[in-house]
C-alpha atoms as a PDB file:
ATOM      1  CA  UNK A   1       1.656 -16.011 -22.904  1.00  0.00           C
ATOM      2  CA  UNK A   2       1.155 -19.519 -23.435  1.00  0.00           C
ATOM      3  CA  UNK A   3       0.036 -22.279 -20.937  1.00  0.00           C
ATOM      4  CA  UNK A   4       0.313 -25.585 -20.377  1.00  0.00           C
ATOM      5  CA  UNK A   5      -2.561 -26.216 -22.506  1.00  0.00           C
ATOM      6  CA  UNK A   6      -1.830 -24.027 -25.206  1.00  0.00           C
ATOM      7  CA  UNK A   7       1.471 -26.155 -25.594  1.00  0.00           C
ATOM      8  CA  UNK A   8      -0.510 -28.581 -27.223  1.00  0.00           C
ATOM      9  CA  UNK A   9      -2.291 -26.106 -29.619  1.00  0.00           C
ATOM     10  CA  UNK A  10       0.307 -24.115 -31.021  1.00  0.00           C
ATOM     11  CA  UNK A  11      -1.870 -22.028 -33.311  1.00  0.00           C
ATOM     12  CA  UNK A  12      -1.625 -18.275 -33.264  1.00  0.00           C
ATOM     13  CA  UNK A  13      -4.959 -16.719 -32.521  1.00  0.00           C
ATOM     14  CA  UNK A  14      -5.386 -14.309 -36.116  1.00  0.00           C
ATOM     15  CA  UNK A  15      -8.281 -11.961 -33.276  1.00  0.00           C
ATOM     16  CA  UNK A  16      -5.869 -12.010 -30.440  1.00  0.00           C
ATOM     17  CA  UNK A  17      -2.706 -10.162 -32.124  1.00  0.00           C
ATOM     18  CA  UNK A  18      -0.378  -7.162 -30.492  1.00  0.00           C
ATOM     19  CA  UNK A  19       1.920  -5.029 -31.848  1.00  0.00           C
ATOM     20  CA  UNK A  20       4.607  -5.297 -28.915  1.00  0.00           C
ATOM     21  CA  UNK A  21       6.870  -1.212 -28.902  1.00  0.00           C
ATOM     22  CA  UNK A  22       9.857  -1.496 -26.574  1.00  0.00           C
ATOM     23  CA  UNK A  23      10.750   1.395 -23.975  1.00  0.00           C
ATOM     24  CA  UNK A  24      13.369   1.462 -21.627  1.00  0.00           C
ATOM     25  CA  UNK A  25      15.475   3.958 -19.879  1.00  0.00           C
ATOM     26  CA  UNK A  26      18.740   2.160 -19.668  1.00  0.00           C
ATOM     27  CA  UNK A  27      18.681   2.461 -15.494  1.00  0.00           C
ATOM     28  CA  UNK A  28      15.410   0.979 -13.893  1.00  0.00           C
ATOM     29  CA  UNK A  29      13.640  -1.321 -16.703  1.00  0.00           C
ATOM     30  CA  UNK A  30      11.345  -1.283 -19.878  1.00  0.00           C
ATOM     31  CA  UNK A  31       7.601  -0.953 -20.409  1.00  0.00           C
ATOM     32  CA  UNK A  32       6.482  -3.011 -23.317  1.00  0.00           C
ATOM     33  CA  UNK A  33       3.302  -1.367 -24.915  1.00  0.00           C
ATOM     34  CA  UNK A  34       0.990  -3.975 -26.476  1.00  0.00           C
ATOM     35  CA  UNK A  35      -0.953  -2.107 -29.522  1.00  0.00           C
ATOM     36  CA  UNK A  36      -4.009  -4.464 -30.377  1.00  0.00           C
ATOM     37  CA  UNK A  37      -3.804  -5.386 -33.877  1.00  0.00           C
ATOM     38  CA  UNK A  38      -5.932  -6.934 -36.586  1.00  0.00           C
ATOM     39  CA  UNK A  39      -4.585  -9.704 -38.311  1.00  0.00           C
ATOM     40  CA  UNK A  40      -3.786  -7.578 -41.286  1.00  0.00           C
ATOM     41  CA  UNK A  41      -1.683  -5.380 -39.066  1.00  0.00           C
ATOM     42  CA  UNK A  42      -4.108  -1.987 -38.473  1.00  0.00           C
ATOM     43  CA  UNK A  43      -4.843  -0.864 -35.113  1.00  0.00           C
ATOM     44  CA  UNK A  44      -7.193  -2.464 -33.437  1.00  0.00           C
ATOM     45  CA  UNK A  45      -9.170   0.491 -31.569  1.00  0.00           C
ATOM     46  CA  UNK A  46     -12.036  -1.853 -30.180  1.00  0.00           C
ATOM     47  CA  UNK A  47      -9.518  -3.231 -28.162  1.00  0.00           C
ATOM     48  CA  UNK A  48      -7.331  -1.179 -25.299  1.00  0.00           C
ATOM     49  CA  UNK A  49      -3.958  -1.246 -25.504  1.00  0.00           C
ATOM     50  CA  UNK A  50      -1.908  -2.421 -22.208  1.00  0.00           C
ATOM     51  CA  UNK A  51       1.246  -1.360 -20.408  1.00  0.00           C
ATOM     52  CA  UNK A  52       3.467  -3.841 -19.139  1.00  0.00           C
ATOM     53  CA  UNK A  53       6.070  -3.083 -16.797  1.00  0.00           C
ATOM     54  CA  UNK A  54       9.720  -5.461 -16.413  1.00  0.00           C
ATOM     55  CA  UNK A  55      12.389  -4.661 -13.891  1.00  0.00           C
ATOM     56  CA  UNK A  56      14.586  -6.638 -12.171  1.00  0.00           C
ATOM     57  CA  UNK A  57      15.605  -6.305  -8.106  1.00  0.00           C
ATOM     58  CA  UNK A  58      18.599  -7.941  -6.538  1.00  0.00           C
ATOM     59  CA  UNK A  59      18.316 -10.072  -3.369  1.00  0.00           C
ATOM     60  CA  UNK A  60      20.651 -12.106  -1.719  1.00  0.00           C
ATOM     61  CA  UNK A  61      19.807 -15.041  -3.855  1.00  0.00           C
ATOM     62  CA  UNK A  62      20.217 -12.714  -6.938  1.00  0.00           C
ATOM     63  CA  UNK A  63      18.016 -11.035  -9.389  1.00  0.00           C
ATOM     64  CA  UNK A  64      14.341 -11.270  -9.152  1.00  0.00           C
ATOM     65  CA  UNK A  65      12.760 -10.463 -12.465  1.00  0.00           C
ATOM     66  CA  UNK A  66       9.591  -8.409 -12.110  1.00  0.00           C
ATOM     67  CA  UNK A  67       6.832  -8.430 -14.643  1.00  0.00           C
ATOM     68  CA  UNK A  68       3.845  -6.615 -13.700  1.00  0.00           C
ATOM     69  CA  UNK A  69       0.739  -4.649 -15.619  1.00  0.00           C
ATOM     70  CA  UNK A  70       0.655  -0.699 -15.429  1.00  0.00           C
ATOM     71  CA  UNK A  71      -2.621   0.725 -15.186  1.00  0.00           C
ATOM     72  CA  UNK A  72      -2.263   3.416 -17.473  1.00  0.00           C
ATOM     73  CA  UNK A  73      -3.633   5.414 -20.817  1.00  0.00           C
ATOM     74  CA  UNK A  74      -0.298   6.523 -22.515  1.00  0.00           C
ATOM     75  CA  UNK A  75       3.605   6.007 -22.567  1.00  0.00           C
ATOM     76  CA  UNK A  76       3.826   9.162 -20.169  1.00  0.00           C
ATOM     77  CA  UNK A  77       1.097   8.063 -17.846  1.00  0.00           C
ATOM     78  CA  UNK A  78       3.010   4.052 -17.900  1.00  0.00           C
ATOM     79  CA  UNK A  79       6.542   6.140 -17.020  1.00  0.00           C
ATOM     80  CA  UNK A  80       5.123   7.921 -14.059  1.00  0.00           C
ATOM     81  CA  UNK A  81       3.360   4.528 -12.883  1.00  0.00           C
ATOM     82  CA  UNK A  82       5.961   2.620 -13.034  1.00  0.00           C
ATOM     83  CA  UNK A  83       7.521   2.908 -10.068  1.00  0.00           C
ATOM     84  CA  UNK A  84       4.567   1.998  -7.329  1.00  0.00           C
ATOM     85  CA  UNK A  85       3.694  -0.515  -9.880  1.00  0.00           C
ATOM     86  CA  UNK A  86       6.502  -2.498  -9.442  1.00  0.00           C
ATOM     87  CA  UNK A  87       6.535  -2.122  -5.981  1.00  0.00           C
ATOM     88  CA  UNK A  88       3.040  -3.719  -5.716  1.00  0.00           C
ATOM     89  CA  UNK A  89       4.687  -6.667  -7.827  1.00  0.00           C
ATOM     90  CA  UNK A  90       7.609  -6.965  -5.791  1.00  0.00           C
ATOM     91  CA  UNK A  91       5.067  -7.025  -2.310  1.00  0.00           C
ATOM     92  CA  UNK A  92       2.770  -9.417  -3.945  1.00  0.00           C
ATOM     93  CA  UNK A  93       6.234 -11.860  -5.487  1.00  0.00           C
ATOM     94  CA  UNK A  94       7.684 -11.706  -1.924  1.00  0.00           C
ATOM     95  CA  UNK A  95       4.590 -12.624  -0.349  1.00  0.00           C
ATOM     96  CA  UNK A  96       4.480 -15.896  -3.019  1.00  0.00           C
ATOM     97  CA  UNK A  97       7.742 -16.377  -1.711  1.00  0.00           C
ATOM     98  CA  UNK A  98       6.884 -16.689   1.900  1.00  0.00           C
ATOM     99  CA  UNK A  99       3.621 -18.796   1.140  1.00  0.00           C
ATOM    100  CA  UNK A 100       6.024 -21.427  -0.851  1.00  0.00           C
ATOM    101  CA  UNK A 101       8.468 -21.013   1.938  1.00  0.00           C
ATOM    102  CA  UNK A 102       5.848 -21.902   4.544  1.00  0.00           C
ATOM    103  CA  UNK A 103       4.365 -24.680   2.278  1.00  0.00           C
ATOM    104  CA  UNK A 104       7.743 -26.093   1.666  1.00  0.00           C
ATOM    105  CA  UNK A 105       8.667 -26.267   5.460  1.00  0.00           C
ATOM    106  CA  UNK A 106       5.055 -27.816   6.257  1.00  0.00           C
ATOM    107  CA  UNK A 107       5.907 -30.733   4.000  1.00  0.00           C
ATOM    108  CA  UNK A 108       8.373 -32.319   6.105  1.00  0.00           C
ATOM    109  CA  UNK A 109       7.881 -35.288   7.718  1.00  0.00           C
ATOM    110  CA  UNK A 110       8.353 -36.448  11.161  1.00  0.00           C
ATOM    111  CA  UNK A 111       8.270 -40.202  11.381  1.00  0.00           C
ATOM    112  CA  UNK A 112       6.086 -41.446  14.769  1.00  0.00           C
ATOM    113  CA  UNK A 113       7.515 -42.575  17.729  1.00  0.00           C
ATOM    114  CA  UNK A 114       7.686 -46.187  16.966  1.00  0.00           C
ATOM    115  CA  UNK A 115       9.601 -45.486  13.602  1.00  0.00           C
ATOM    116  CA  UNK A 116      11.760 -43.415  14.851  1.00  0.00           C
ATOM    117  CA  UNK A 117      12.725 -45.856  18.009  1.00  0.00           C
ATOM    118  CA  UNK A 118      13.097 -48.641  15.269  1.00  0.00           C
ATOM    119  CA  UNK A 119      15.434 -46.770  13.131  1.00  0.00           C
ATOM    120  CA  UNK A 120      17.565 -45.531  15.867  1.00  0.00           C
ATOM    121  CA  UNK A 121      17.294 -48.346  18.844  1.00  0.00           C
ATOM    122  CA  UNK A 122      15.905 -48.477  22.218  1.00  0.00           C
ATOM    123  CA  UNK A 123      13.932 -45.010  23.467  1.00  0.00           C
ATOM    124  CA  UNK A 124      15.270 -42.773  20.681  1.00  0.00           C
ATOM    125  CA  UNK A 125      18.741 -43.523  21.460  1.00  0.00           C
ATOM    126  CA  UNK A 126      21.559 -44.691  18.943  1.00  0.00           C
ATOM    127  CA  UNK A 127      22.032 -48.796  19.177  1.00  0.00           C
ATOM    128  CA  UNK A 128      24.624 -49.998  21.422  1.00  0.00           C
ATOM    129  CA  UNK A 129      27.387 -52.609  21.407  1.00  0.00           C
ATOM    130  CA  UNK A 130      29.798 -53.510  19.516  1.00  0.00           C
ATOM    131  CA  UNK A 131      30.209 -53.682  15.927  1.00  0.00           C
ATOM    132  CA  UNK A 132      29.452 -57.420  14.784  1.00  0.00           C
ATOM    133  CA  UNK A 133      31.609 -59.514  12.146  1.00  0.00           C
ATOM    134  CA  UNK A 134      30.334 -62.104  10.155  1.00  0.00           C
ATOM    135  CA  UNK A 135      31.807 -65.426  12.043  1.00  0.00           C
ATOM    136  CA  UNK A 136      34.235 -66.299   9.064  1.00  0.00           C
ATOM    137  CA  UNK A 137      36.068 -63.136  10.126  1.00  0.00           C
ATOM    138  CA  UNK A 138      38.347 -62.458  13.411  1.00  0.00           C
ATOM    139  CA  UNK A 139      38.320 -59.184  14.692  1.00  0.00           C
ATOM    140  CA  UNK A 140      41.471 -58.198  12.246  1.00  0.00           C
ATOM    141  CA  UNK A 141      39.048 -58.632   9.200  1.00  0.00           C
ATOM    142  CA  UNK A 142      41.733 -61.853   8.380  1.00  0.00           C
ATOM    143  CA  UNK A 143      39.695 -64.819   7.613  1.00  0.00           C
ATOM    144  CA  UNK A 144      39.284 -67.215  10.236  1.00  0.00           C
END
């Protein structure tokens, strides 16, 4: 896929091109075989053509889409990989999670003491007294 860089370059690469086959089984996801192609369309067989797996898994915060390379010489050998395959994604996505989780709860910050005494009052405590009026107004908000 694209990056950010190749935003800005939109070309398509004529010695880079796949022929992308679509399998799925209806239930647990799809492997997408990428056939290496030259740019007149003929296989490619200098190149090795990859298996990629895509699945989906539910958490509490809803699906998590999966996308994950199968190591694998055929259809039949990408079917019966599948499976620990995207468990290995899943491990290695949850893991991402917790790292952005952690990162995310390290960036908080905690004013000093002397900040924190100036927003709040004396020692830490909320200010006390009572609430002030500008002197035009009596203490029925009528003007004075």
């Amino acid at each position: 896929m694209a990056g950010p860089r190749d935003a800005l370059d939109p070309n398509m690469d004529a010695n880079d091109l796949y022929r992308e086959d679509i399998y799925t089984d209806r239930k647990v996801g799809t492997i997408r075989v990428m056939t290496p192609v030259r740019s007149d369309g003929t296989h490619d067989t200098a190149r090795a053509t990859s298996y990629v797996g895509q699945a989906q898994i539910m958490t509490p915060a809803g699906a998590l889409p999966l996308s994950f390379e199968i190591d694998a010489r055929n259809l039949a050998e990408a079917c019966s990989r599948f499976a620990d395959a995207a468990r290995v994604a899943f491990e290695e996505t949850m893991k991402e999670l917790q790292e952005m989780r952690r990162q995310q709860a390290s960036s908080i910050v905690v004013p000093d003491a002397g900040t924190a005494s100036a927003l709040t009052g004396q020692g830490g405590l909320p200010p006390r007294g009572r609430s002030r009026f500008p002197d035009a107004y009596d203490r029925h908000g009528t003007h004075a």
